[in-house]
C-alpha atoms as a PDB file:
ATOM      1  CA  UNK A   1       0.000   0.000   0.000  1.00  0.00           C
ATOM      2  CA  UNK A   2       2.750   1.929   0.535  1.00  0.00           C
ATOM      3  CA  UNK A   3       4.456   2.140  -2.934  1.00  0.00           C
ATOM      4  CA  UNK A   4       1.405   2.748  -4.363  1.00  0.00           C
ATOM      5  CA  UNK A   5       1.271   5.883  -2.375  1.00  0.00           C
ATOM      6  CA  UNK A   6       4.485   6.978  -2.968  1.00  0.00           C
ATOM      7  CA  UNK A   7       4.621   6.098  -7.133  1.00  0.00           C
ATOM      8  CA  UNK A   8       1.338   8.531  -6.745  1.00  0.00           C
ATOM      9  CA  UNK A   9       3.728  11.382  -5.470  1.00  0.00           C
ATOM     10  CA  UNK A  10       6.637  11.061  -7.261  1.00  0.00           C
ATOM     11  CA  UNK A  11       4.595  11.181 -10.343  1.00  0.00           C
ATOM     12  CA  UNK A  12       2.346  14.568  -9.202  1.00  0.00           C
ATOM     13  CA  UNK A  13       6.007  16.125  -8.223  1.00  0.00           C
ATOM     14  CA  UNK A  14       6.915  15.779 -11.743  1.00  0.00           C
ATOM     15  CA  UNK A  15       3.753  16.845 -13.316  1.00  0.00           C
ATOM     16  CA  UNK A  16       4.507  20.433 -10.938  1.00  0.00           C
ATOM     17  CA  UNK A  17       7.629  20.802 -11.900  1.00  0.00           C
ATOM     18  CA  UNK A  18       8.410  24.114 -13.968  1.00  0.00           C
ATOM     19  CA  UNK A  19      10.188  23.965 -17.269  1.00  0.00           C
ATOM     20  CA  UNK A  20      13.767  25.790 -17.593  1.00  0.00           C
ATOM     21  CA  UNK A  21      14.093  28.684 -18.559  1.00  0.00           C
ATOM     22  CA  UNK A  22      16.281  29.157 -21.834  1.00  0.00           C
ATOM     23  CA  UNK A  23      19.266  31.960 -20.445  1.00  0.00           C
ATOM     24  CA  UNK A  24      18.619  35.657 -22.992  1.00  0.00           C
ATOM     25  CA  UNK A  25      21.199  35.631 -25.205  1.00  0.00           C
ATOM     26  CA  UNK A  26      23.427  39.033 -25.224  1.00  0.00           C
ATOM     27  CA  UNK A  27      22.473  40.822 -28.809  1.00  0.00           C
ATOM     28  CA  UNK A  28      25.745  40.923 -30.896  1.00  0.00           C
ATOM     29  CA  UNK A  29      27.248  44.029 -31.176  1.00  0.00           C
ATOM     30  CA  UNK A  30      26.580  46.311 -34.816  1.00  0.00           C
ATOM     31  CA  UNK A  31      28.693  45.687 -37.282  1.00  0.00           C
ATOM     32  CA  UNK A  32      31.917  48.757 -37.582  1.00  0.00           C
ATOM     33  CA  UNK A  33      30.246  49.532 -40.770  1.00  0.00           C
ATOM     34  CA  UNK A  34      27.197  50.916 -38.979  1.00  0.00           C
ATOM     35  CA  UNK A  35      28.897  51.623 -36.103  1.00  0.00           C
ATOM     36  CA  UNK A  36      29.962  55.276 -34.426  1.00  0.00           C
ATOM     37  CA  UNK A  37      31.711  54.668 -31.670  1.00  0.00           C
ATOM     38  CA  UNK A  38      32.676  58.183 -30.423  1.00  0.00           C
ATOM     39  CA  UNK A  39      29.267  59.721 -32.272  1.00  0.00           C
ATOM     40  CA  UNK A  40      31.519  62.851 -34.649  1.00  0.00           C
ATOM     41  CA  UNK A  41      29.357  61.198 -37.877  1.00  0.00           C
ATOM     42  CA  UNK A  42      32.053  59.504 -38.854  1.00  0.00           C
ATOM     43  CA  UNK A  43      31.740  55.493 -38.762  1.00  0.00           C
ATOM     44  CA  UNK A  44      34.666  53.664 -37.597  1.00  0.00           C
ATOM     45  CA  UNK A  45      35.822  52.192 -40.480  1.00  0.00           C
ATOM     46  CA  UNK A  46      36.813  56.011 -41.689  1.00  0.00           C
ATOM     47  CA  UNK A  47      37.744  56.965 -38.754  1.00  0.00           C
ATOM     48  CA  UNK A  48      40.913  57.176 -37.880  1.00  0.00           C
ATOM     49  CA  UNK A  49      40.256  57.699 -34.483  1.00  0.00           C
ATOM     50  CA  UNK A  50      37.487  55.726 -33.518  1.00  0.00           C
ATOM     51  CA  UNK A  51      37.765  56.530 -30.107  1.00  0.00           C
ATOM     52  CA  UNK A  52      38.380  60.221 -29.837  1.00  0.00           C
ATOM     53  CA  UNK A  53      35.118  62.361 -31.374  1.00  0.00           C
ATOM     54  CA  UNK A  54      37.028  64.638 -34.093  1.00  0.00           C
ATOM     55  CA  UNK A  55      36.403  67.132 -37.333  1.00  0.00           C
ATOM     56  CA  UNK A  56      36.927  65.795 -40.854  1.00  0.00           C
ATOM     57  CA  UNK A  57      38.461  64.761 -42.931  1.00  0.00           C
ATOM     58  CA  UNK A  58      40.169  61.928 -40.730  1.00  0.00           C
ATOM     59  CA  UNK A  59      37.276  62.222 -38.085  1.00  0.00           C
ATOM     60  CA  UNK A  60      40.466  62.893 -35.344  1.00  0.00           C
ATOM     61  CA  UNK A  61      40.332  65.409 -32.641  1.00  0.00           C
ATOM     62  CA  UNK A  62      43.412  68.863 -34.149  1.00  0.00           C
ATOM     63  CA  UNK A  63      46.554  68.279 -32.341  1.00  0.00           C
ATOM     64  CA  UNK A  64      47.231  71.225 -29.921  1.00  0.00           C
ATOM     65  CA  UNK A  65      50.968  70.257 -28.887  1.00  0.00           C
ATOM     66  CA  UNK A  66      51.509  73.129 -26.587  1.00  0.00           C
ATOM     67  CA  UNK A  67      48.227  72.279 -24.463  1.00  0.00           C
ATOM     68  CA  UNK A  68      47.392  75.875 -24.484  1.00  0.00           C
ATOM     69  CA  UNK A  69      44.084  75.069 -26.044  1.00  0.00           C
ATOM     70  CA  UNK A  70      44.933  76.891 -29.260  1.00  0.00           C
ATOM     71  CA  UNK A  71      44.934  74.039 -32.405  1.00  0.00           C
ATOM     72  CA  UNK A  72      48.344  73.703 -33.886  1.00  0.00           C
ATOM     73  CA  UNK A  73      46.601  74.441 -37.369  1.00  0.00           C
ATOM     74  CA  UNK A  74      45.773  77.812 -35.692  1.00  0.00           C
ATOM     75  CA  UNK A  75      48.763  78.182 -33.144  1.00  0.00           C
ATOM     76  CA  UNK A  76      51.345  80.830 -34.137  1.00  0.00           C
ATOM     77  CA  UNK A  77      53.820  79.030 -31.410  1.00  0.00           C
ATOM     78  CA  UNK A  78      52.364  75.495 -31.364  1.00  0.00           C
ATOM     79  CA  UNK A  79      55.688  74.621 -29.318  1.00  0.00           C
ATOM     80  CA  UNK A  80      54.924  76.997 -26.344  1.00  0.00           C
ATOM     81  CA  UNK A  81      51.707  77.450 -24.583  1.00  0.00           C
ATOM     82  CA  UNK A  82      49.906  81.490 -24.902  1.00  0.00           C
ATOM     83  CA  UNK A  83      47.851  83.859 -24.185  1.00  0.00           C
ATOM     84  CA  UNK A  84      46.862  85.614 -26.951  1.00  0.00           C
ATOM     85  CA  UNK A  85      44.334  84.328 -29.512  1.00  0.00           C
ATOM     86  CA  UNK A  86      47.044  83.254 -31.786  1.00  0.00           C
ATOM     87  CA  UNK A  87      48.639  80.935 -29.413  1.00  0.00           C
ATOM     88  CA  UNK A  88      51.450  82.821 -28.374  1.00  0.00           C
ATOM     89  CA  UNK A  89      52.790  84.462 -25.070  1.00  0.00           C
ATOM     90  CA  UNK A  90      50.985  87.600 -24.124  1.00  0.00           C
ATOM     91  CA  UNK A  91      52.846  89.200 -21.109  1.00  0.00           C
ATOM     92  CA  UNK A  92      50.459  92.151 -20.732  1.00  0.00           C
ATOM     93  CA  UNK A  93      47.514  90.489 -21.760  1.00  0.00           C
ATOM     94  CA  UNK A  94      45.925  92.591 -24.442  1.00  0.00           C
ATOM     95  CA  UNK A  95      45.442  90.353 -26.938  1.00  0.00           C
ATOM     96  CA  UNK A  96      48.405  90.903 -28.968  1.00  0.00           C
ATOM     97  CA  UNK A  97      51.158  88.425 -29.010  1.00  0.00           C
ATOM     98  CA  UNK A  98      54.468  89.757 -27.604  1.00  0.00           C
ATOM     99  CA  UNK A  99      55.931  88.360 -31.192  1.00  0.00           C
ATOM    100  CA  UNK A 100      53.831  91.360 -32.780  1.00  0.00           C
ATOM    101  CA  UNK A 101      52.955  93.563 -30.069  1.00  0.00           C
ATOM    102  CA  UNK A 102      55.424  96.590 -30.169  1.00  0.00           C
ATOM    103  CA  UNK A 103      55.102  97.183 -26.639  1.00  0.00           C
ATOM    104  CA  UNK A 104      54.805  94.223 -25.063  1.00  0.00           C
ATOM    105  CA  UNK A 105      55.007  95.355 -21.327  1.00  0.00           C
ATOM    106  CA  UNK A 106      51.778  98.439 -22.114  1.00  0.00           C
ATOM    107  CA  UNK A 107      48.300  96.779 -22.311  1.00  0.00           C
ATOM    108  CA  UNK A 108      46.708  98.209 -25.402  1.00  0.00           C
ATOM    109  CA  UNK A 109      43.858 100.852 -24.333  1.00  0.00           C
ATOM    110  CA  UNK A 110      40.844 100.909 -26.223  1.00  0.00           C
ATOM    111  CA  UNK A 111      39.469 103.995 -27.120  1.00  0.00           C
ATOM    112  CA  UNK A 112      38.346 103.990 -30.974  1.00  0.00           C
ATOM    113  CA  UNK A 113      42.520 104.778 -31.980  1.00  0.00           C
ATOM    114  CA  UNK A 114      44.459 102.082 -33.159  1.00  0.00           C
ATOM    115  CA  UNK A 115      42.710  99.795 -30.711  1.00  0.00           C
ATOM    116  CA  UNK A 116      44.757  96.128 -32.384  1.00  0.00           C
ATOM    117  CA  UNK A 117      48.450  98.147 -32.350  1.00  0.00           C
ATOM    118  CA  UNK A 118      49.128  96.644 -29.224  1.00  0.00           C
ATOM    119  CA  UNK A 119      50.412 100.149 -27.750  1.00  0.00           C
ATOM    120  CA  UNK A 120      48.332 102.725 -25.737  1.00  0.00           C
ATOM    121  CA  UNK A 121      47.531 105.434 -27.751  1.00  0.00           C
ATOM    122  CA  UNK A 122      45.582 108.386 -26.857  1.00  0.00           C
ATOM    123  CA  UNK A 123      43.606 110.302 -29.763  1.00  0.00           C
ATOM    124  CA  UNK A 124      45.451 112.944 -31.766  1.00  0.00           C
ATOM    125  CA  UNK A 125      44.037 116.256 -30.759  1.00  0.00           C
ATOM    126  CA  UNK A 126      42.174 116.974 -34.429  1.00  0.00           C
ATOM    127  CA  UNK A 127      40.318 113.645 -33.890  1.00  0.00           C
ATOM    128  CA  UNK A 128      39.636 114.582 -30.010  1.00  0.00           C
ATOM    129  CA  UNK A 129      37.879 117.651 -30.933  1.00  0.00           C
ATOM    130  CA  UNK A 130      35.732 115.995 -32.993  1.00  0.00           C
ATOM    131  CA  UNK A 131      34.001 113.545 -30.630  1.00  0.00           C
ATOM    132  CA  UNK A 132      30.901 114.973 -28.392  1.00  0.00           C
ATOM    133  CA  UNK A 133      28.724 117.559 -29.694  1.00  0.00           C
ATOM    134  CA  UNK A 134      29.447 118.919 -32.837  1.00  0.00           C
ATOM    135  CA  UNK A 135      28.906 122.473 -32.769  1.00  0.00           C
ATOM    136  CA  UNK A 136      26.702 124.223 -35.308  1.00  0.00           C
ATOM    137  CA  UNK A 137      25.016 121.312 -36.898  1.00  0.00           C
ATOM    138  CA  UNK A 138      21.410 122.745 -37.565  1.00  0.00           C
ATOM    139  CA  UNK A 139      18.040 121.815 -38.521  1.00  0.00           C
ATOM    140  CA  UNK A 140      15.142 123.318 -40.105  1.00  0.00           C
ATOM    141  CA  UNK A 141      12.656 122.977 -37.128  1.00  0.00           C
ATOM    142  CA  UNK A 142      10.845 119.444 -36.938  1.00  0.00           C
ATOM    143  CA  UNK A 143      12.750 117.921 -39.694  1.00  0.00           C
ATOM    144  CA  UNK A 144      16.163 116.410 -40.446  1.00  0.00           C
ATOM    145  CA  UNK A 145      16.686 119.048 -43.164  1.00  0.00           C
ATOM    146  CA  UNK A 146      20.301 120.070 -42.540  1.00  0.00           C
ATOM    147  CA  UNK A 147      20.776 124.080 -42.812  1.00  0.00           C
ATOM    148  CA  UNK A 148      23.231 125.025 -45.146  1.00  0.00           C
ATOM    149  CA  UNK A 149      25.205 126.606 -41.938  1.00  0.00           C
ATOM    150  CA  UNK A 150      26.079 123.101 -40.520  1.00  0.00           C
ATOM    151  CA  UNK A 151      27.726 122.100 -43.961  1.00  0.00           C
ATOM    152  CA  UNK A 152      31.296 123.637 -42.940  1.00  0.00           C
ATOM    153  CA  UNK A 153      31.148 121.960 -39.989  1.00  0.00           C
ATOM    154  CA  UNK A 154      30.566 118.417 -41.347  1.00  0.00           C
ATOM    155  CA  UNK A 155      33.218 119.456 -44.337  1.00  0.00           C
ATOM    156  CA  UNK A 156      35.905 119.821 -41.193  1.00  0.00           C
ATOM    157  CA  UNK A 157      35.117 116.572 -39.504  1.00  0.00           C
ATOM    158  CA  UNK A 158      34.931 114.445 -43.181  1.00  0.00           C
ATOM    159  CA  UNK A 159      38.421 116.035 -43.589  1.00  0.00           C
ATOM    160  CA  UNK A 160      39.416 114.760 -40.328  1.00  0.00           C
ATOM    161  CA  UNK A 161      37.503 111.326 -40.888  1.00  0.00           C
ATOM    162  CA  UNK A 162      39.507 111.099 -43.885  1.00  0.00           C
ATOM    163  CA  UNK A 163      42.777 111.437 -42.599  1.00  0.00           C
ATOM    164  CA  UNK A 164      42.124 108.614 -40.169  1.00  0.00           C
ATOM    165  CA  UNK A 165      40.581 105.925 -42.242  1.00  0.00           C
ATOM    166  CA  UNK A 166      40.685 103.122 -39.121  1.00  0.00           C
ATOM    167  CA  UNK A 167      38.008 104.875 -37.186  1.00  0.00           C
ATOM    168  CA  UNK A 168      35.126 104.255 -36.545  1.00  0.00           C
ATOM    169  CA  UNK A 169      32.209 106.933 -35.501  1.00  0.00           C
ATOM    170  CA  UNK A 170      28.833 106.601 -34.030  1.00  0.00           C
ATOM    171  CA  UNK A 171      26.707 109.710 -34.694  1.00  0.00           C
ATOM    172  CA  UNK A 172      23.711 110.299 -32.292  1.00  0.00           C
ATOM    173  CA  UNK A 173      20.963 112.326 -32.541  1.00  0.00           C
ATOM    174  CA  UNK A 174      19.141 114.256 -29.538  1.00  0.00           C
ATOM    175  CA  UNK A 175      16.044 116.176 -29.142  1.00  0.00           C
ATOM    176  CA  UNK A 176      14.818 118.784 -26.445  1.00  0.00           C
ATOM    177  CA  UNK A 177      11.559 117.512 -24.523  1.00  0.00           C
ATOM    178  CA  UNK A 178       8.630 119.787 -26.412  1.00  0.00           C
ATOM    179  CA  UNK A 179       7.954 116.261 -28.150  1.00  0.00           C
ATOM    180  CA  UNK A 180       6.809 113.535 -27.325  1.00  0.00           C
ATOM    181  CA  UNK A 181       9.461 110.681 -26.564  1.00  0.00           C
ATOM    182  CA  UNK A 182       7.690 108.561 -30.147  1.00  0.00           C
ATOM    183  CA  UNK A 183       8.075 111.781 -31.649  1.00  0.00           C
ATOM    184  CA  UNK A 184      11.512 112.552 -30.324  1.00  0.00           C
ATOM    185  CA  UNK A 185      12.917 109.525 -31.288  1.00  0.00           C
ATOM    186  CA  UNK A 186      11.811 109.533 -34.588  1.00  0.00           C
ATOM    187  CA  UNK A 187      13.040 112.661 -35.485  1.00  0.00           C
ATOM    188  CA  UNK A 188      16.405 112.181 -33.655  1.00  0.00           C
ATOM    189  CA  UNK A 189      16.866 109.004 -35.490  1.00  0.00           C
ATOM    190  CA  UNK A 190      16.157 111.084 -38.772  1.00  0.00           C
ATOM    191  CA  UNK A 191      18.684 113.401 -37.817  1.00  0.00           C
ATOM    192  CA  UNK A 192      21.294 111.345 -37.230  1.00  0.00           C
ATOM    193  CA  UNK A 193      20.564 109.631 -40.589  1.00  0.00           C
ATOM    194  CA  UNK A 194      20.736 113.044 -42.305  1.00  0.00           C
ATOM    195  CA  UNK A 195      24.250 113.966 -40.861  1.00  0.00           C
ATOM    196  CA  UNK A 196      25.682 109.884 -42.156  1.00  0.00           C
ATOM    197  CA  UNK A 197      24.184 110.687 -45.539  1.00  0.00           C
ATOM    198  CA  UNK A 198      26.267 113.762 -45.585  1.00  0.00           C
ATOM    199  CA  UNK A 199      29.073 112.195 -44.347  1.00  0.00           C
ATOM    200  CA  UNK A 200      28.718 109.166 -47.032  1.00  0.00           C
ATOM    201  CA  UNK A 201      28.157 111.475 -50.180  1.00  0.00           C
ATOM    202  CA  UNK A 202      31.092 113.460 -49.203  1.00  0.00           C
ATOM    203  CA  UNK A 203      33.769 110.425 -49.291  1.00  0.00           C
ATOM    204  CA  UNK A 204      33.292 108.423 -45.631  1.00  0.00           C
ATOM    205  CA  UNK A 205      32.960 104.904 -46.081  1.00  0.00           C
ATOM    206  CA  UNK A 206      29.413 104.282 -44.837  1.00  0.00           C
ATOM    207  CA  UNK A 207      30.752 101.267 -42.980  1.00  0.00           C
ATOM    208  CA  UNK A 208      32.529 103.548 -40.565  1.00  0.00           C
ATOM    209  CA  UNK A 209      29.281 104.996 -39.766  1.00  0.00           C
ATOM    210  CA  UNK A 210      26.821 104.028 -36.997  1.00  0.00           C
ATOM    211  CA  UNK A 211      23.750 106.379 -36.119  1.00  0.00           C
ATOM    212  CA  UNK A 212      21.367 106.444 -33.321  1.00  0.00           C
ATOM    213  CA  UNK A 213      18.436 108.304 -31.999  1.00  0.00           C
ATOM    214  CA  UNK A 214      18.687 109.350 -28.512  1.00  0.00           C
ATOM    215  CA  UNK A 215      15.454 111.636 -28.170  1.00  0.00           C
ATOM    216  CA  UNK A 216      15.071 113.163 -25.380  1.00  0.00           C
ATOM    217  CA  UNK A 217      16.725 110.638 -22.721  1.00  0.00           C
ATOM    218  CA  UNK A 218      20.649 112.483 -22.704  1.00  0.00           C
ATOM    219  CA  UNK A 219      19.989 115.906 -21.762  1.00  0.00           C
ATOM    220  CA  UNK A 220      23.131 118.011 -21.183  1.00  0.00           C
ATOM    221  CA  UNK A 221      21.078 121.255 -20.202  1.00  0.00           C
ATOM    222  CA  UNK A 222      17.492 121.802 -18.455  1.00  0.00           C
ATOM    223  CA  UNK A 223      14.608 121.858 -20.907  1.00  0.00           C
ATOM    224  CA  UNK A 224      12.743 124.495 -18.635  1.00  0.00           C
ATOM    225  CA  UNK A 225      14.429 126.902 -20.725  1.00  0.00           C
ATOM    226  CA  UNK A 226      14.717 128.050 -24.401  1.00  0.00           C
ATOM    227  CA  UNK A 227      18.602 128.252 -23.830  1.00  0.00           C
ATOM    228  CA  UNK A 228      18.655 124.664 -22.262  1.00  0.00           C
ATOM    229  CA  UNK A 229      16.514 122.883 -24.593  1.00  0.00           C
ATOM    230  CA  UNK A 230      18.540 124.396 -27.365  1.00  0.00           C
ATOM    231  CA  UNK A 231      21.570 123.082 -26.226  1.00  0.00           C
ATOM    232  CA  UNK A 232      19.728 119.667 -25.778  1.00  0.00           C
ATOM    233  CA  UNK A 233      19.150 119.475 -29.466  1.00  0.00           C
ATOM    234  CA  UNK A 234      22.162 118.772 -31.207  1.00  0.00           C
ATOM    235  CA  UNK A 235      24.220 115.948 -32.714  1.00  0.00           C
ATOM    236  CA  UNK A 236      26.891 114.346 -31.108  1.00  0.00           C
ATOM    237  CA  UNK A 237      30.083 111.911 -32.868  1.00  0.00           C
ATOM    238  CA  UNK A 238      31.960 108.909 -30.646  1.00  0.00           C
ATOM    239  CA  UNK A 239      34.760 107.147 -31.317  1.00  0.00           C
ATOM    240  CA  UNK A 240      33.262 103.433 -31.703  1.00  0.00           C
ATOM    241  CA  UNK A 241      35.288 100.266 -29.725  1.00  0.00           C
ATOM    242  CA  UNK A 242      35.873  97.280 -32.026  1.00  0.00           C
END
């Protein structure tokens, strides 16, 4: 009676007993062909760095021997690490390499005046009168018709603008507050236009030219007073930083 019982659970044990479970098999990796390793869009098989993501045409990253983070293809002194954009030393730190800066030891200053000769150089006196306002530039009243009066004075600063063909100007327009500010910036912007057309027509490269209309937010007098709102109309030139 015994066996009986225990064929009876042997057999049920085996019945129960879950099937194995076939292991996942790891999916193979893609062939090179298809295959980017370091994702620059060049597959591996062209690449002759596979492993380091880098421009065309060889898909490797530009050698920069000096470490200075300045590509040798672009590094004036690919042997010794800079400062300056061309990848050599910069001792005063102007952006002009000591191999062309003429003073190497005097930062640059930038003021609008041979700004990349490496040297600080303050404007020659004929160009530092003609920054701020330029005296005697009129208008016919609410409109950017230049007076024939204000043509002398824009003859003297083309000469000047001439003789120094690096610089660049800006040439703002401002207005007195009887106007509204829409109003006054219209017209100042008009203004300013005016003066660069003169400017252009008369031999300045228009390039060296940028205008702007101020209205009526740079007063340099009150505008409770005929005087003072007189003196807050006018045009005004500045040297331009590149």
């Amino acid at each position: 009676m015994v066996r009986p019982l225990l064929a009876s659970l042997l057999l049920v044990g085996c019945m129960n007993t879950p099937s194995p479970v076939a292991p996942t098999s790891t999916p193979a990796p893609p062939p090179s062909a298809t295959r980017d390793f370091d994702a620059d869009g060049f597959m591996d098989p062209q690449d002759r760095c596979p492993r380091e993501a880098g421009p065309g045409p060889l898909g490797c990253p530009e050698r920069d021997s000096d470490g200075d983070r300045v590509p040798d293809s672009k590094d004036s002194c690919p042997k010794a690490a800079g400062t300056a954009a061309d990848g050599c030393a910069d001792r005063d730190v102007d952006g002009v390499s000591d191999q062309l800066d003429p003073c190497p030891n005097k930062a640059e200053v930038r003021n609008g005046y041979l700004d990349k000769d490496g040297c600080p150089d303050d404007p020659p006196k004929d160009l530092a009168r003609l920054t701020g306002v330029v005296t005697g530039v009129q208008f016919e009243t609410d409109n950017d018709v230049l007076k024939p009066a204000s043509y002398a004075v824009l003859d003297r600063a083309i000469k000047t603008l001439i003789k120094y063909p690096e610089v660049r100007i800006e040439i703002s327009g401002h207005t007195d507050s009887m106007s509204s500010a829409d109003v006054g910036r219209d017209l100042s912007t008009r203004r300013a236009e005016a003066v660069k057309k003169y400017l252009v027509e008369h031999g300045v490269d228009e390039k060296r030219l940028e205008t702007r209309g101020a209205a009526t937010d740079e007063p340099i007098d009150t505008n409770k007073t005929a005087a003072g709102r007189a003196r807050n109309r006018r045009i005004e030139f500045m040297l331009l930083v590149d």
